[in-house]
Every structure is written in C-alpha cells, then in structure tokens.
N, C-alpha and C. Protein backbone atom coordinates (compact mmCIF):
# COMPACT_ATOMS: atom_id res chain seq x y z
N UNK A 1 86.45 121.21 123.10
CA UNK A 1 85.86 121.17 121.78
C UNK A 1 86.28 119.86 121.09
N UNK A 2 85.55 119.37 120.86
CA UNK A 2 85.63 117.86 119.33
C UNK A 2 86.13 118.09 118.14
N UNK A 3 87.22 117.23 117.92
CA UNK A 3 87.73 117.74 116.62
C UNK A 3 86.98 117.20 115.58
N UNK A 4 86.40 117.56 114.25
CA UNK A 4 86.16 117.21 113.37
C UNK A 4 85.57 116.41 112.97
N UNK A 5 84.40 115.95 112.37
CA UNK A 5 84.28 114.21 111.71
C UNK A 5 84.86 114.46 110.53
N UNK A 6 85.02 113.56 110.70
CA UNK A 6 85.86 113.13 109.30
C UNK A 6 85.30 111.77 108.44
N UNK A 7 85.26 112.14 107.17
CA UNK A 7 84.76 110.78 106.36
C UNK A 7 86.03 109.95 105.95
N UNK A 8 85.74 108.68 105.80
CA UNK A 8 86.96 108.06 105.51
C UNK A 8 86.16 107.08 103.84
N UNK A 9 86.89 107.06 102.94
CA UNK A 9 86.98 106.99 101.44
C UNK A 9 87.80 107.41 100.77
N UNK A 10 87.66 106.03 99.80
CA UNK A 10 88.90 105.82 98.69
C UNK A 10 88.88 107.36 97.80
N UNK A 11 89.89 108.14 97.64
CA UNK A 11 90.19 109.00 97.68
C UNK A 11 91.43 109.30 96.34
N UNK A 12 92.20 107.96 95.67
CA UNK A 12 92.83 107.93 94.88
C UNK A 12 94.03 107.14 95.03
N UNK A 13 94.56 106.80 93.73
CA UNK A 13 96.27 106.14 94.15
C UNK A 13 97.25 106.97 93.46
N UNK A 14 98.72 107.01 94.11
CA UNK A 14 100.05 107.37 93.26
C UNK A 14 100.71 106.67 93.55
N UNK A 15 102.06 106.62 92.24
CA UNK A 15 102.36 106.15 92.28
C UNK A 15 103.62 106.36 93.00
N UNK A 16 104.19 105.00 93.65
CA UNK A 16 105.72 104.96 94.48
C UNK A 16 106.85 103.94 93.81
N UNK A 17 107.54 104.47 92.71
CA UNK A 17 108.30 103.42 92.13
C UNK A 17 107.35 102.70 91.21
N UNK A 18 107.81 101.25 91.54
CA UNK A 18 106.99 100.34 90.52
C UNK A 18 105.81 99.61 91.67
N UNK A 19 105.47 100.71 92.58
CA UNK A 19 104.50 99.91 93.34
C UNK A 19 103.52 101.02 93.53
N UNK A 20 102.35 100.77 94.43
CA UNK A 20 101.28 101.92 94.44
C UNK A 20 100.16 102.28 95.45
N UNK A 21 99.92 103.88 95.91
CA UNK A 21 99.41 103.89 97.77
C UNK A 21 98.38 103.97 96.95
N UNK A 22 97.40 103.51 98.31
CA UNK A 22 96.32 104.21 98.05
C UNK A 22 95.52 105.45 99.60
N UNK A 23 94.98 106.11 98.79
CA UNK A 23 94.42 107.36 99.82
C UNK A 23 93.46 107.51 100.20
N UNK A 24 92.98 107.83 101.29
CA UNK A 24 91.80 107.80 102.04
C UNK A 24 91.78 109.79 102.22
N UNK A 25 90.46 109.83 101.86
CA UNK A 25 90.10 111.43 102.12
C UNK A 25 90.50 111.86 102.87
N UNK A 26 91.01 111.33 104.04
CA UNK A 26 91.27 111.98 105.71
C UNK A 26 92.80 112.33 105.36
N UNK A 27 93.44 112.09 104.49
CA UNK A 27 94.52 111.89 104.24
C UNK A 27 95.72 111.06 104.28
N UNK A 28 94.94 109.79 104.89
CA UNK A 28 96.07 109.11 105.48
C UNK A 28 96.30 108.29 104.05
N UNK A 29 97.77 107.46 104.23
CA UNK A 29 98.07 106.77 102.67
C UNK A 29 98.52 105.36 103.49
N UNK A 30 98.48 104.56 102.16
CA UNK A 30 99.21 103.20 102.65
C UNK A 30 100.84 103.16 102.07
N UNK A 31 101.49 102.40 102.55
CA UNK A 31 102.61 101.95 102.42
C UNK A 31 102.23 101.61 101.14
N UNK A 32 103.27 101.74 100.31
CA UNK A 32 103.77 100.98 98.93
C UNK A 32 103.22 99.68 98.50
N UNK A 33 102.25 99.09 97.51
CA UNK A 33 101.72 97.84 97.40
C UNK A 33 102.05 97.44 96.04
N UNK A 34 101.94 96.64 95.75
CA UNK A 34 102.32 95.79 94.19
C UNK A 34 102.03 96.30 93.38
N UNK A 35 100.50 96.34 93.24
CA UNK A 35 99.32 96.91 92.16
C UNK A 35 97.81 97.50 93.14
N UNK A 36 97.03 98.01 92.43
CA UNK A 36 95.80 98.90 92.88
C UNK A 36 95.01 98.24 93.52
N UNK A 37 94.60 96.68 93.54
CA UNK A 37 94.24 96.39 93.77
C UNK A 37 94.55 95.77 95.95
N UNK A 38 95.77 95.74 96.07
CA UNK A 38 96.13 95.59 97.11
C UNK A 38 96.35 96.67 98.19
N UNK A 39 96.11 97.58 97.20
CA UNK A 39 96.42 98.95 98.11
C UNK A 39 95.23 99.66 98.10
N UNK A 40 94.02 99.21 97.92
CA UNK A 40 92.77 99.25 98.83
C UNK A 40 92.39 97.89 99.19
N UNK A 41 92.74 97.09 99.21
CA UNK A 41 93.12 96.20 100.40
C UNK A 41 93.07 96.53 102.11
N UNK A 42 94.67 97.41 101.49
CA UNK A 42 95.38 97.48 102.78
C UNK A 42 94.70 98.83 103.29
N UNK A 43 93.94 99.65 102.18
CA UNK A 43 93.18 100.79 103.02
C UNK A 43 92.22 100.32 103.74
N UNK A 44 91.52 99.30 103.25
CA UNK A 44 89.90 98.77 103.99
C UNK A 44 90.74 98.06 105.49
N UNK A 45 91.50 97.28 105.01
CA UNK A 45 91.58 96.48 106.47
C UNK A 45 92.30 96.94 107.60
N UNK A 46 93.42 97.91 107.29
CA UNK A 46 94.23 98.97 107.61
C UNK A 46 93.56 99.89 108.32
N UNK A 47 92.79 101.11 107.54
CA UNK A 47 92.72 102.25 107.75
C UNK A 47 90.86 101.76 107.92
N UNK A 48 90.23 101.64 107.37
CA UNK A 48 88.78 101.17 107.36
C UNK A 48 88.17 102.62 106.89
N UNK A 49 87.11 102.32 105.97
CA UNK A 49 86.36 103.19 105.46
C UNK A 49 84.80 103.42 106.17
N UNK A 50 84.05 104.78 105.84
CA UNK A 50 83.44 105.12 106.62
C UNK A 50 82.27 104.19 106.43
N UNK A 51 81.00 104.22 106.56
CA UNK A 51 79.24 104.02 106.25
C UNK A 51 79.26 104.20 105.18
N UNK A 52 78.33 103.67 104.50
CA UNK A 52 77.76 103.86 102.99
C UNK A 52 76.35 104.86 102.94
N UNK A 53 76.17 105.78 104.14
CA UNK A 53 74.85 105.94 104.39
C UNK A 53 75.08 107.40 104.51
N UNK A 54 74.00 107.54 103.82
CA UNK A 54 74.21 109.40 103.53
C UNK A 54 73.48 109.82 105.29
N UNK A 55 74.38 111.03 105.38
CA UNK A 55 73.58 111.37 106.81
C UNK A 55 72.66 112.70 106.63
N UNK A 56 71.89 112.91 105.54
CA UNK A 56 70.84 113.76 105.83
C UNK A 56 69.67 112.96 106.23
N UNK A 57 69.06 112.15 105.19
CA UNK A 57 68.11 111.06 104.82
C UNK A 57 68.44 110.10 105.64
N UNK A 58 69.48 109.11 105.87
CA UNK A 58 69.87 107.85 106.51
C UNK A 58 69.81 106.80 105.29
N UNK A 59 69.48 106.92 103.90
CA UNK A 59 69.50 105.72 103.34
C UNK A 59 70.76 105.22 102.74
N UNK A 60 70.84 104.22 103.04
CA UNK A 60 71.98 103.03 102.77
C UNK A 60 72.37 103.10 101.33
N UNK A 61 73.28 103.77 101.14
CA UNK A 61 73.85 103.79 99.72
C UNK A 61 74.61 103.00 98.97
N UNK A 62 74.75 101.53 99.98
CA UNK A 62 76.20 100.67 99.39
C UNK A 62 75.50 99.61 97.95
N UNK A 63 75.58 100.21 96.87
CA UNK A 63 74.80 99.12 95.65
C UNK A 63 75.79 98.52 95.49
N UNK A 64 76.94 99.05 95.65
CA UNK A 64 78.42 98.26 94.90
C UNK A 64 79.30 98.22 96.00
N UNK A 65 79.86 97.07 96.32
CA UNK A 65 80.35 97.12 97.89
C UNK A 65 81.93 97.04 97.05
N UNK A 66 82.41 97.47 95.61
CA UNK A 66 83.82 97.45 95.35
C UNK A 66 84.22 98.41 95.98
N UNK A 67 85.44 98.51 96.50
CA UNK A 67 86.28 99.63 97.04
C UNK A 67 86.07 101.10 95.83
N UNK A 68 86.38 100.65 94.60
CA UNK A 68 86.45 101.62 93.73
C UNK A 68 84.90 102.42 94.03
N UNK A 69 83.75 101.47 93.62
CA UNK A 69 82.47 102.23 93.56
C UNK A 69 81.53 102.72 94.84
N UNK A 70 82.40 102.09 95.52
CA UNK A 70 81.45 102.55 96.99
C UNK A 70 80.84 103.33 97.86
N UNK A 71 81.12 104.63 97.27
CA UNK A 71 80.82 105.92 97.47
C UNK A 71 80.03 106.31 96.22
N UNK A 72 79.77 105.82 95.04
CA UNK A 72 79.47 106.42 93.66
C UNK A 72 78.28 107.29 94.21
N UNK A 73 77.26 106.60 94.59
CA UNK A 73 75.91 107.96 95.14
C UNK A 73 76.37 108.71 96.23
N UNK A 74 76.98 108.65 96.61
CA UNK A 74 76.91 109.94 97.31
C UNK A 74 78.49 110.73 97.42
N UNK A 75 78.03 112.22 98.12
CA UNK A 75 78.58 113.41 97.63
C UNK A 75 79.32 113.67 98.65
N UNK A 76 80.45 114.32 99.13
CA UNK A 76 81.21 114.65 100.45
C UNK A 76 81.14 116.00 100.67
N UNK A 77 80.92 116.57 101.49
CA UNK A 77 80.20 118.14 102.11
C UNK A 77 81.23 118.19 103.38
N UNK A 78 81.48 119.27 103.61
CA UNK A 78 81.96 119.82 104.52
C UNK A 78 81.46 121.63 105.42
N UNK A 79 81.08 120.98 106.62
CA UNK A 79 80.14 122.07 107.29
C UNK A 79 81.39 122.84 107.24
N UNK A 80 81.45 124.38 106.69
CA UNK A 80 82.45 125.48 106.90
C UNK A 80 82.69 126.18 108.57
N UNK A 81 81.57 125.58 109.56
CA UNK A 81 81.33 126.69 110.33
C UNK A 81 82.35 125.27 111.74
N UNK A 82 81.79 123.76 111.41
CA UNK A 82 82.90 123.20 112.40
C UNK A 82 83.23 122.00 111.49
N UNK A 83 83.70 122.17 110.16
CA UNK A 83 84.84 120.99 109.61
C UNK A 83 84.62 120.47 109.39
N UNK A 84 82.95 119.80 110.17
CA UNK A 84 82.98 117.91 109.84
C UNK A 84 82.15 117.65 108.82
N UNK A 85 82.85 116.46 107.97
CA UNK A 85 82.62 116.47 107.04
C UNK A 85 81.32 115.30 106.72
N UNK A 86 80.48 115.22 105.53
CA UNK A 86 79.32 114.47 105.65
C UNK A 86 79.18 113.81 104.28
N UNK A 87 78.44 112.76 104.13
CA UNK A 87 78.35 112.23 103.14
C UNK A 87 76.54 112.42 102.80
N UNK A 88 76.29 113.22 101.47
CA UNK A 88 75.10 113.54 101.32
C UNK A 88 74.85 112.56 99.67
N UNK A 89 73.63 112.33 99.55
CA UNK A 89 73.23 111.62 98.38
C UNK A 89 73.28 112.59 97.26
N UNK A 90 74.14 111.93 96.14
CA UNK A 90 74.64 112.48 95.24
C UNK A 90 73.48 112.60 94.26
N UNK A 91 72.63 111.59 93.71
CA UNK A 91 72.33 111.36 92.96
C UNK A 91 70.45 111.72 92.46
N UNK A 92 70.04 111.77 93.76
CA UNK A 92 68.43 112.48 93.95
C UNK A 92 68.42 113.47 95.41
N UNK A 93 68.74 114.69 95.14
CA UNK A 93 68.98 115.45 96.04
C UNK A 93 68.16 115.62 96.49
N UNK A 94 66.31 115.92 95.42
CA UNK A 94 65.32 116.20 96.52
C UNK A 94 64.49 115.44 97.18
N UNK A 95 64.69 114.04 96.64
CA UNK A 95 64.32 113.23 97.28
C UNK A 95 64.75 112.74 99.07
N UNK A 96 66.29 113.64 98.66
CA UNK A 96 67.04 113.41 100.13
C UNK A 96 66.37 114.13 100.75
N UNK A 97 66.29 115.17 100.05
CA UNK A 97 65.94 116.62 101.30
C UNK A 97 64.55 116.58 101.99
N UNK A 98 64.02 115.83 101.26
CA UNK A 98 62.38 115.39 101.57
C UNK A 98 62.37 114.34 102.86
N UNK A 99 63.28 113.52 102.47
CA UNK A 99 63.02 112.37 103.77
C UNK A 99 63.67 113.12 104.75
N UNK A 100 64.79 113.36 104.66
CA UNK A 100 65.58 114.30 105.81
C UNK A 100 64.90 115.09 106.86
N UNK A 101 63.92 116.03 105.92
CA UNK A 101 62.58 117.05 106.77
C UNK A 101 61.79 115.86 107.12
N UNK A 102 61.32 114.79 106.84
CA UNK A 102 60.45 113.93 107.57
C UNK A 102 61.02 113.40 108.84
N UNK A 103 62.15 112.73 108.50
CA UNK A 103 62.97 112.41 109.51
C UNK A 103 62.83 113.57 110.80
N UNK A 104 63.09 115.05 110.57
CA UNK A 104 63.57 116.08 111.64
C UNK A 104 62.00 116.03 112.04
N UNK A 105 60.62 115.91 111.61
CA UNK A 105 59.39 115.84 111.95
C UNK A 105 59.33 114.98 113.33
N UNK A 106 59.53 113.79 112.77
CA UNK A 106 59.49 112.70 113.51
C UNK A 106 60.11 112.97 114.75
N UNK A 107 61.59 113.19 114.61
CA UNK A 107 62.65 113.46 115.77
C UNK A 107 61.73 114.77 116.84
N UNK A 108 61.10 115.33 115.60
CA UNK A 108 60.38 116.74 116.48
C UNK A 108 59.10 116.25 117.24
N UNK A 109 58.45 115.33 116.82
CA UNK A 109 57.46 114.99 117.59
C UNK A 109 57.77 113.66 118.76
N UNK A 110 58.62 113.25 118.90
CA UNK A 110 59.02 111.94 119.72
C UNK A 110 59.77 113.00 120.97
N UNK A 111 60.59 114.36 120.35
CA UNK A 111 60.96 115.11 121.52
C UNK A 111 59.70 115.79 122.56
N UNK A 112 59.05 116.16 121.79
CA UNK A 112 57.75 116.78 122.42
C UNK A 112 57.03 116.44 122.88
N UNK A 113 57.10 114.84 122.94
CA UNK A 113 55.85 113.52 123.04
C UNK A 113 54.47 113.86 122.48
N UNK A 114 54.56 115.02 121.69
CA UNK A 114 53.23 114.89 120.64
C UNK A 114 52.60 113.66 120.38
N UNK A 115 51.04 113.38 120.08
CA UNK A 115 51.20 112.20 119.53
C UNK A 115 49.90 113.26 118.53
N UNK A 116 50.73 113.54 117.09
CA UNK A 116 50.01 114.60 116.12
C UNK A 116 49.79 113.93 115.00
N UNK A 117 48.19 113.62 114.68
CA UNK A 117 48.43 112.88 113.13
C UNK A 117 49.00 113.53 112.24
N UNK A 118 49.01 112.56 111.14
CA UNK A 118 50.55 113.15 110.47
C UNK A 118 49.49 114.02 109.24
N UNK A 119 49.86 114.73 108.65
CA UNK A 119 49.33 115.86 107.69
C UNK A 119 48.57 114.93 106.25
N UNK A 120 47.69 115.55 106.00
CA UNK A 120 47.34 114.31 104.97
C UNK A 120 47.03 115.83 104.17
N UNK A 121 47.35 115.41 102.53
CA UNK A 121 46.63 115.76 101.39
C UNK A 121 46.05 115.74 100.43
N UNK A 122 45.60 115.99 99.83
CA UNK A 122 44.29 115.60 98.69
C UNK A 122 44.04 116.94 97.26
N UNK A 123 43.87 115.80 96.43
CA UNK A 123 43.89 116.19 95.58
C UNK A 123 42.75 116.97 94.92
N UNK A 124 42.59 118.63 94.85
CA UNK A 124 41.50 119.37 94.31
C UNK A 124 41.41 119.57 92.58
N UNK A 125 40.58 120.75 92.20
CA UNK A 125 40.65 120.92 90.82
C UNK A 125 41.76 121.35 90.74
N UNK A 126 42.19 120.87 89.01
CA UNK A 126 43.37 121.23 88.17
C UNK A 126 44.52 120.14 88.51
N UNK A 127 44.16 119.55 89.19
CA UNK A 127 45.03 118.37 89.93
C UNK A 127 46.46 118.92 90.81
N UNK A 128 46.02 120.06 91.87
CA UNK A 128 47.08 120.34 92.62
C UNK A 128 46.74 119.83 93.81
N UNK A 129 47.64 120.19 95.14
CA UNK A 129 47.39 119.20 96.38
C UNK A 129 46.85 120.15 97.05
N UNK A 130 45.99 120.01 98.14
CA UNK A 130 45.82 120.88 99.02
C UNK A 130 46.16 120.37 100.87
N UNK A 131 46.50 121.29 101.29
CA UNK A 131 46.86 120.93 102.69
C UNK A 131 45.90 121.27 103.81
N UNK A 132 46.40 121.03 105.12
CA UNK A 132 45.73 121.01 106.07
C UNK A 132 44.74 122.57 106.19
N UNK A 133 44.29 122.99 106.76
CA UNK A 133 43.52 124.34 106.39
C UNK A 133 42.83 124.58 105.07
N UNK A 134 43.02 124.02 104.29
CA UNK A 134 42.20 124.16 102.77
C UNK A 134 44.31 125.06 102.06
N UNK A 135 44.80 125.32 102.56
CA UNK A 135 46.48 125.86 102.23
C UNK A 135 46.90 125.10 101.01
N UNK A 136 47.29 125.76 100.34
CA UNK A 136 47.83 124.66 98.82
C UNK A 136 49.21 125.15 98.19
N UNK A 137 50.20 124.14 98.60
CA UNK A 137 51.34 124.58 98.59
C UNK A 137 51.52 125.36 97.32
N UNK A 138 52.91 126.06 97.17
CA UNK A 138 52.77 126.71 96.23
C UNK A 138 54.08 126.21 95.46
C-alpha cells in the first residue's frame, strides 16, 4: 500500500527565542531563522512546496508566486477513506466542478476511443437550454 499524498505549504511560523520556524502542512519545520522572511526561504529551498494547481479542474492557481500568498485560491481537502491530501479551488467551486466533469468526459472518451461529438445546446422559449433529445436540464 502507498502512503499518503501529501501537500506541501506554508502552513505558519513560531516562534524560537528571538528567531523564527517556519511550517509546512506535512509538518515538517525549519531550523531557527532571524526573521519570517528567511524561514520561508529555507522552507522553499529546503523542504520545497507543492504545485499551485488545484487537482480537480487542473487550473494553475499561482497569481502570487509570494511564499505568504501562494496558496490564497485554493483549499486543502483530505480524502477520509486513504489520507491523501488535495488542493481544490477555493474561490469558484462550481466553476471547478464543471471543468473537472469535462475533464473526466474527455478522459472517458480517449479511454473508450469513442470519437462522440461533444453535446451541444440551444437555447428555447423562456430562455432555458435544452439538451440532446429535446431533455432540458433542470
């Protein structure tokens, strides 16, 4: 059995004396540093942090490549059933969840070697959508 994924992100600092760690989610810490700024330093080059990329959707979340903000969109999840932990988009959930199901489409038709046009819809009275079969979501 595989142990765990694990995300790696800045996670917080305490303090040690007049100097200061910093923490990575996985738990690991740094040695004692001057000020905050060196002690994610020594986490990035040290310990190294994970992707900026949410793994439902795949989109690239890094707007702010500071140590502090680099995670700001997105959210940390942990599957209960085997541990590993995931980084999901914080900030437009259904937009995630939307590409995500496109994404598993795709993956579903490249396994099958389908080659299935893709679903088209159109717009009837009252301005709702209608789907393949005359079907109109609900």
């Amino acid at each position: 059995m595989t142990p765990p994924r694990k995300v790696h992100m800045f996670a917080g600092f305490t303090p040690a004396g007049r100097r200061v760690r910093a923490h990575c989610t996985c738990g690991d810490v740094t040695t004692p540093r001057v000020d905050e700024r060196r002690a994610l330093d020594a986490l990035e080059c040290e310990h190294g942090t994970s992707r900026t990329f949410c793994d439902l959707c795949g989109r690239d979340r890094s707007v702010d490549l500071t140590h502090r903000n680099r995670f700001v969109d997105l959210r940390l999840l942990v599957d209960e059933r085997t541990g590993d932990q995931l980084l999901v988009c914080a900030d437009d959930e259904q937009a995630c969840r939307e590409l995500a199901a496109q994404h598993q489409v795709e993956l579903d038709r490249a396994a099958l070697g389908v080659e299935t046009p893709r679903p088209t819809l159109r717009v009837i009275d009252g301005g709702r959508l209608s789907g393949p079969g005359g079907m109109v979501p609900g």
